[in-house]
PDB file of N, CA and C in Angstrom:
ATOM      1  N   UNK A   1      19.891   0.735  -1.415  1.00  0.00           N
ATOM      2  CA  UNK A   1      18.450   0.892  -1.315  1.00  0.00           C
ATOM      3  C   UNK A   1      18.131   2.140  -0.495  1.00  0.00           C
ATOM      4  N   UNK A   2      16.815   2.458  -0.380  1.00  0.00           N
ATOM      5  CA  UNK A   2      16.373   4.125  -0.080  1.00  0.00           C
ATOM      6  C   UNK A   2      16.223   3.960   1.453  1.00  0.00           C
ATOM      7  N   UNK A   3      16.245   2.669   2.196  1.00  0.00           N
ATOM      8  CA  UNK A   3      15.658   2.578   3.267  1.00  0.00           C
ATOM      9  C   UNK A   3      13.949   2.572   3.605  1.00  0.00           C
ATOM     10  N   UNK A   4      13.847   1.922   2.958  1.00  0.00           N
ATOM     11  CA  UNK A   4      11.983   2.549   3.280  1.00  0.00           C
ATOM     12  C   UNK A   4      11.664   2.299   4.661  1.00  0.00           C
ATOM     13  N   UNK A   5      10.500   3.225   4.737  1.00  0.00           N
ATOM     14  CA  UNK A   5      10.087   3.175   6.646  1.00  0.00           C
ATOM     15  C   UNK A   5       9.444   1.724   6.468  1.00  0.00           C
ATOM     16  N   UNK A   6       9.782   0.964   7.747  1.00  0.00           N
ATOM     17  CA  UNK A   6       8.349   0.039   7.648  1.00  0.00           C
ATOM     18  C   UNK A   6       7.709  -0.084   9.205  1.00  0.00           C
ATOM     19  N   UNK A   7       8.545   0.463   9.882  1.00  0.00           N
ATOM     20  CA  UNK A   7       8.041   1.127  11.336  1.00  0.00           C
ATOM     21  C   UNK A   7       6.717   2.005  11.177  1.00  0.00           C
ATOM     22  N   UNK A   8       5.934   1.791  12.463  1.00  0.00           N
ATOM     23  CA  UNK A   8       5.108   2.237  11.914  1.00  0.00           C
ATOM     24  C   UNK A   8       4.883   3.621  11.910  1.00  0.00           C
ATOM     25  N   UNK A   9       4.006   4.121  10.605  1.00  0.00           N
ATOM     26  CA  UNK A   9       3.896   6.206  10.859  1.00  0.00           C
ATOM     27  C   UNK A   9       3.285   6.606  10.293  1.00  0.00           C
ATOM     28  N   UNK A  10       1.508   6.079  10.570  1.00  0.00           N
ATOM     29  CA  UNK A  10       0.877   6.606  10.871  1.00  0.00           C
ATOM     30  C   UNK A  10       0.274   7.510  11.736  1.00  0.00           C
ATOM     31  N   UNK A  11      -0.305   8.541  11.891  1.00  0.00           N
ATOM     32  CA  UNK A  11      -0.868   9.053  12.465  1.00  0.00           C
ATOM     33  C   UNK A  11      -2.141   8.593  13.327  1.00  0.00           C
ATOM     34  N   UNK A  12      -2.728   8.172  12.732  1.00  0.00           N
ATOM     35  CA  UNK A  12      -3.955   7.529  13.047  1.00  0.00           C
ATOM     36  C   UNK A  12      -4.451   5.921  12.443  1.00  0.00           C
ATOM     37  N   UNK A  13      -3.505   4.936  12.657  1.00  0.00           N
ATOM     38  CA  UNK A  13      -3.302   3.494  11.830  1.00  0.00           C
ATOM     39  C   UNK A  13      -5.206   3.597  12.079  1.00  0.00           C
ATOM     40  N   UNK A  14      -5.970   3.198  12.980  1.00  0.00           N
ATOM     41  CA  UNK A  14      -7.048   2.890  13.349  1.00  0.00           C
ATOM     42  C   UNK A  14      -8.443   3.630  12.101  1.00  0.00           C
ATOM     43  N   UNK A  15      -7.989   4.583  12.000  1.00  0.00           N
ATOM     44  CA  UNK A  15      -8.680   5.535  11.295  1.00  0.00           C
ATOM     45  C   UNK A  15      -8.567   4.989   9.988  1.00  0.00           C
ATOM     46  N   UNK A  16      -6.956   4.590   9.408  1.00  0.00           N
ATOM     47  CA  UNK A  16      -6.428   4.483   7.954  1.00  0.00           C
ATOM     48  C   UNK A  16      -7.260   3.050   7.831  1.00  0.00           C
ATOM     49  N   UNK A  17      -7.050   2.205   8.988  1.00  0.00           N
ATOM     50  CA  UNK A  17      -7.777   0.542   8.602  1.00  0.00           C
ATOM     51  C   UNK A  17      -8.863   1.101   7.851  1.00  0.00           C
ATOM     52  N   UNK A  18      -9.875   1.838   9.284  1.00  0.00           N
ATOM     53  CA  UNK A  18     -11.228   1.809   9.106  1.00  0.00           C
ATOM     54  C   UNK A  18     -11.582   2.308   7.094  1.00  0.00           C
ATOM     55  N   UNK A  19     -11.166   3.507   6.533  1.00  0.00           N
ATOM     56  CA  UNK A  19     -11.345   3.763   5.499  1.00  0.00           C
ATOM     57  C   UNK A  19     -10.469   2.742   4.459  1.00  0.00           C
ATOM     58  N   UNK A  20     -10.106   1.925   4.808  1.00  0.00           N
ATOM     59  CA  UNK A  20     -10.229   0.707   3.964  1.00  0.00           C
ATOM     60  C   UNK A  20     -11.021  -0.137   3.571  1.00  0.00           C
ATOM     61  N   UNK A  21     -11.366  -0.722   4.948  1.00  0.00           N
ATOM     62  CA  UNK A  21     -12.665  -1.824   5.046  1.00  0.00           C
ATOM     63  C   UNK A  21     -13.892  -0.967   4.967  1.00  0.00           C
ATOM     64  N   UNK A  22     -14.090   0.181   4.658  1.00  0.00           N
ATOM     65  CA  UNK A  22     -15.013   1.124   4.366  1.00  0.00           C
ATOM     66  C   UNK A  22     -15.004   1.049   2.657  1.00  0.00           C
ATOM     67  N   UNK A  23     -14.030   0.870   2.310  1.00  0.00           N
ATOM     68  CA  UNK A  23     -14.046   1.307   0.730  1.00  0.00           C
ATOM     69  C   UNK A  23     -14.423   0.171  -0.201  1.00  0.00           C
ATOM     70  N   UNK A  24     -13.947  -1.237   0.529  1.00  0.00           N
ATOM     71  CA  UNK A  24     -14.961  -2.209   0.408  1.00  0.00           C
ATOM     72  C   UNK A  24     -15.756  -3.261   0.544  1.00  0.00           C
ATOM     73  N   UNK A  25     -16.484  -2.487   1.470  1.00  0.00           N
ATOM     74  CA  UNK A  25     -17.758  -2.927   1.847  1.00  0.00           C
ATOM     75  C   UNK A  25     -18.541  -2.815   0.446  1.00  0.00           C
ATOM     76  N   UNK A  26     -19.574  -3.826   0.212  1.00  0.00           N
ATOM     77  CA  UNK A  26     -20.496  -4.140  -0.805  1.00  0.00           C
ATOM     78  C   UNK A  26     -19.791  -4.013  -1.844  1.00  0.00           C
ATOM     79  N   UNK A  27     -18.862  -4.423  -1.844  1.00  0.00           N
ATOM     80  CA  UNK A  27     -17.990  -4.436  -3.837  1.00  0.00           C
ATOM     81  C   UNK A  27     -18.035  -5.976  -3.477  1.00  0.00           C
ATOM     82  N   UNK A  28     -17.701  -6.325  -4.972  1.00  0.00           N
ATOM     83  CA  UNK A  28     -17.434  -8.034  -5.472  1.00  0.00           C
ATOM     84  C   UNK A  28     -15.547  -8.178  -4.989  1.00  0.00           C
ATOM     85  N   UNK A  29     -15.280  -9.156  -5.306  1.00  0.00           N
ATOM     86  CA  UNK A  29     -13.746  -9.519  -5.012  1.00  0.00           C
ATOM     87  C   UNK A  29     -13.117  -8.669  -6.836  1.00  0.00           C
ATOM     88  N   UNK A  30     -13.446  -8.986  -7.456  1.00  0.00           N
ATOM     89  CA  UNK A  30     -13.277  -8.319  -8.582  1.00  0.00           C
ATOM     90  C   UNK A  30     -13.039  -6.666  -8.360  1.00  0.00           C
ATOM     91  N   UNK A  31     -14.053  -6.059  -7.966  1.00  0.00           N
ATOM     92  CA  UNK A  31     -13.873  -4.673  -7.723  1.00  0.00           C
ATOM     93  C   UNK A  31     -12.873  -4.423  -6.701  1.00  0.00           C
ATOM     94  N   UNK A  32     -13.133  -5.318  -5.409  1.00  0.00           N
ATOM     95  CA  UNK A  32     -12.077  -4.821  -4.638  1.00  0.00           C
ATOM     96  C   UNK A  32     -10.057  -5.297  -5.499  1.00  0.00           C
ATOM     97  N   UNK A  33     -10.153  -5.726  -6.173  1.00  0.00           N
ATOM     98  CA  UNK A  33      -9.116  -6.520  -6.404  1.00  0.00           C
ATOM     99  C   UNK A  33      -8.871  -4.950  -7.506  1.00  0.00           C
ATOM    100  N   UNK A  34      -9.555  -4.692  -8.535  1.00  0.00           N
ATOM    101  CA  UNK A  34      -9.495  -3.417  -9.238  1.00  0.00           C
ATOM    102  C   UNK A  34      -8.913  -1.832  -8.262  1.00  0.00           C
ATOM    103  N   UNK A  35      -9.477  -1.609  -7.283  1.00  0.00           N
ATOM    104  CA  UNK A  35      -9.716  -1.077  -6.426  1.00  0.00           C
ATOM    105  C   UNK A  35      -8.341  -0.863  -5.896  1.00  0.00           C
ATOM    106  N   UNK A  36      -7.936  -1.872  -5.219  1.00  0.00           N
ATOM    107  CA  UNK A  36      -6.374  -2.481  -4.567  1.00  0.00           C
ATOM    108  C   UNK A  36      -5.159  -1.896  -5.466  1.00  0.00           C
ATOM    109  N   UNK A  37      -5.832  -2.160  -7.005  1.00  0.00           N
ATOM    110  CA  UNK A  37      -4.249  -1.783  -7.964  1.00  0.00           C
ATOM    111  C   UNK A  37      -4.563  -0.454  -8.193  1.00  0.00           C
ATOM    112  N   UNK A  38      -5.462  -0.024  -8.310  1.00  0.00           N
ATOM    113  CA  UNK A  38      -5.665   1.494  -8.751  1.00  0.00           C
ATOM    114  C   UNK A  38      -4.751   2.128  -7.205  1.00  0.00           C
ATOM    115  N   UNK A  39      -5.677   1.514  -6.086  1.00  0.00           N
ATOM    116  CA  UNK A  39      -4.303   2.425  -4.845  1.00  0.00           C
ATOM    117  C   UNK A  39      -3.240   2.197  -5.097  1.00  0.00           C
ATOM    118  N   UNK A  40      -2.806   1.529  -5.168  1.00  0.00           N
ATOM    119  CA  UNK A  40      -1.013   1.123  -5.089  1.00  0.00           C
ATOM    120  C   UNK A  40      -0.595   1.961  -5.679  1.00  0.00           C
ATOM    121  N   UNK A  41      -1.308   2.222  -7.649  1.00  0.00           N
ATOM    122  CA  UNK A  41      -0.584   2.703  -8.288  1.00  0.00           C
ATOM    123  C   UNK A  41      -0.174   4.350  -8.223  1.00  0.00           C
ATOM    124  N   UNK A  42      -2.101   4.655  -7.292  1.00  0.00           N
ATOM    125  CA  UNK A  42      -1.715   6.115  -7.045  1.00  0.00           C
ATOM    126  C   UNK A  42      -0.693   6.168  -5.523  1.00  0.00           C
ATOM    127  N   UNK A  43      -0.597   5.594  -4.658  1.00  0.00           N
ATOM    128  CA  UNK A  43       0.764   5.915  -4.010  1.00  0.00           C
ATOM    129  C   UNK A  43       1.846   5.742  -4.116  1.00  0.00           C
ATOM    130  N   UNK A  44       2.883   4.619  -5.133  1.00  0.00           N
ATOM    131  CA  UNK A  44       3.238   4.212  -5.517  1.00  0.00           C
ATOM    132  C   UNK A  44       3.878   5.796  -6.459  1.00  0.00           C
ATOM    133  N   UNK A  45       2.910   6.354  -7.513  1.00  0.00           N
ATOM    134  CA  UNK A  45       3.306   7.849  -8.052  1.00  0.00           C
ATOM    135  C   UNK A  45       3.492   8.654  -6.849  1.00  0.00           C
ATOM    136  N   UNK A  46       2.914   8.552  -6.092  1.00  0.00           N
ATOM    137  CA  UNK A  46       2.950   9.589  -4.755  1.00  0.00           C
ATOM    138  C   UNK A  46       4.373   9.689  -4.259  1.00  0.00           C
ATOM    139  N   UNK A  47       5.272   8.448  -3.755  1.00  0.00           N
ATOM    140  CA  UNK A  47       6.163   7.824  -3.214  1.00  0.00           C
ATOM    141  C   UNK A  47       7.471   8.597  -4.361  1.00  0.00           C
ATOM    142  N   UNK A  48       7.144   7.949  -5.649  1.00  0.00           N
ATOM    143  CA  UNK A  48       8.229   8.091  -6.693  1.00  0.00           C
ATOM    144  C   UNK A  48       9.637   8.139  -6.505  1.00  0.00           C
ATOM    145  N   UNK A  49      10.143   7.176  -5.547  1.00  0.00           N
ATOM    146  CA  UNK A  49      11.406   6.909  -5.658  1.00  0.00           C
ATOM    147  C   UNK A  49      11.715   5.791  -5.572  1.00  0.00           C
ATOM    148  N   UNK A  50      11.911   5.342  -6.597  1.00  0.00           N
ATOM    149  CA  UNK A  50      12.376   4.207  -7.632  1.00  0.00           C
ATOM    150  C   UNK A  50      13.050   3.012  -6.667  1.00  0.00           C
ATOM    151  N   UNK A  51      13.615   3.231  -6.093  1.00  0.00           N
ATOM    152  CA  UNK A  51      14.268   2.504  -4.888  1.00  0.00           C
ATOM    153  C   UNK A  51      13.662   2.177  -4.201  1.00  0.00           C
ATOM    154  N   UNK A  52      13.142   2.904  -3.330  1.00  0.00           N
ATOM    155  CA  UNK A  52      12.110   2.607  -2.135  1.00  0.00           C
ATOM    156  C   UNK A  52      10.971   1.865  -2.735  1.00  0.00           C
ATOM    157  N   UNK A  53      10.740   2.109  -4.041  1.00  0.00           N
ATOM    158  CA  UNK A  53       9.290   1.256  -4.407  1.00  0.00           C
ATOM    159  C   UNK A  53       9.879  -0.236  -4.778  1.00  0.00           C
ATOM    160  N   UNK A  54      11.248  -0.297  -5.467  1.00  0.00           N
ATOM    161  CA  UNK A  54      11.780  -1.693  -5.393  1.00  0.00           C
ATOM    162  C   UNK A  54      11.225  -2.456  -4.488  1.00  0.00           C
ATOM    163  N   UNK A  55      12.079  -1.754  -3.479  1.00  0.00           N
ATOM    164  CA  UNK A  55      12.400  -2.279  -1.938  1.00  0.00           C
ATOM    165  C   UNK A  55      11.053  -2.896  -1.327  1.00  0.00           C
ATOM    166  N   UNK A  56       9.955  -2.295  -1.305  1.00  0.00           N
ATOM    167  CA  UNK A  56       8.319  -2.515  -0.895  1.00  0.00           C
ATOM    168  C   UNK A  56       8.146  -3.202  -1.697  1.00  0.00           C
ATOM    169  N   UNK A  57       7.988  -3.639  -2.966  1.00  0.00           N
ATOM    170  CA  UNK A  57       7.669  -4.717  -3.855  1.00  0.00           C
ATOM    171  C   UNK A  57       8.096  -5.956  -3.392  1.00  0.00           C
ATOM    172  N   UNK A  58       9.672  -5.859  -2.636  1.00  0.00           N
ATOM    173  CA  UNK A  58      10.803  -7.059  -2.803  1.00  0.00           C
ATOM    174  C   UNK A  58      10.282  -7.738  -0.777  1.00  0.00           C
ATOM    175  N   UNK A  59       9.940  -6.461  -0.497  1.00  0.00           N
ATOM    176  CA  UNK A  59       9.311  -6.855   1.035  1.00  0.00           C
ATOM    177  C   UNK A  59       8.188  -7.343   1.160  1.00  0.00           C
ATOM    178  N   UNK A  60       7.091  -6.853   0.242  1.00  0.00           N
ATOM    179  CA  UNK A  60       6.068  -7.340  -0.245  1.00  0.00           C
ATOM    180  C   UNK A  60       5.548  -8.833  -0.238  1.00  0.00           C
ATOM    181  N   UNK A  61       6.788  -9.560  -1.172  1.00  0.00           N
ATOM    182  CA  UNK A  61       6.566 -10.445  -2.060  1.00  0.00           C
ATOM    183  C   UNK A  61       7.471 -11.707  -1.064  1.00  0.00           C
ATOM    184  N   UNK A  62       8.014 -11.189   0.254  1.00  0.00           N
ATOM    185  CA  UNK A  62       8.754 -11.752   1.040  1.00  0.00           C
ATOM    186  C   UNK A  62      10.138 -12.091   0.993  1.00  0.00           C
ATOM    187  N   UNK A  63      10.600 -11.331  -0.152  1.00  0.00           N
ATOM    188  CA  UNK A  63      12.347 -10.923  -0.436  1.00  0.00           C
ATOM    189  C   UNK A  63      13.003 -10.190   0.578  1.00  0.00           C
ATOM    190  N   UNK A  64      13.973 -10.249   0.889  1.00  0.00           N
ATOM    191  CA  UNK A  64      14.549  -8.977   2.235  1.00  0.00           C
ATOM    192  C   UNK A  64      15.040  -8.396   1.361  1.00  0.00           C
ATOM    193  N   UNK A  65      14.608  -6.791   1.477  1.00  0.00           N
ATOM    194  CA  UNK A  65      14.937  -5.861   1.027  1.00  0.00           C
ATOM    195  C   UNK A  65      16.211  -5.183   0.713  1.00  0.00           C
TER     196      UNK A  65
END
């Protein structure tokens, strides 16, 4: 496996929350739920190594990686 980080490394975690719970505010559970897969999928391409995205799926879902 690729090792994925899961320590944390952010720069600014506080900032990253806030433009979350910013993004939805006043959407339905529907939109936010739309919303949720559209991110994943664009970081997820961002990430693009096949391994490491295993690995986050399998950590995800409460598998040890």
């Amino acid at each position: 496996m690729s090792h994925l980080i899961t320590k944390p490394n952010i720069e600014t975690p506080d900032d990253v929350y806030q433009w979350l719970i910013d993004l939805h505010l006043a959407r339905s559970e529907a939109e936010s739920h739309k919303i949720n897969a559209r991110l994943i999928l664009l970081l997820v391409n961002h990430v693009g190594d096949r391994e490491a995205i295993k690995e986050a799926i399998e950590i995800a879902g409460g598998q040890p990686g």
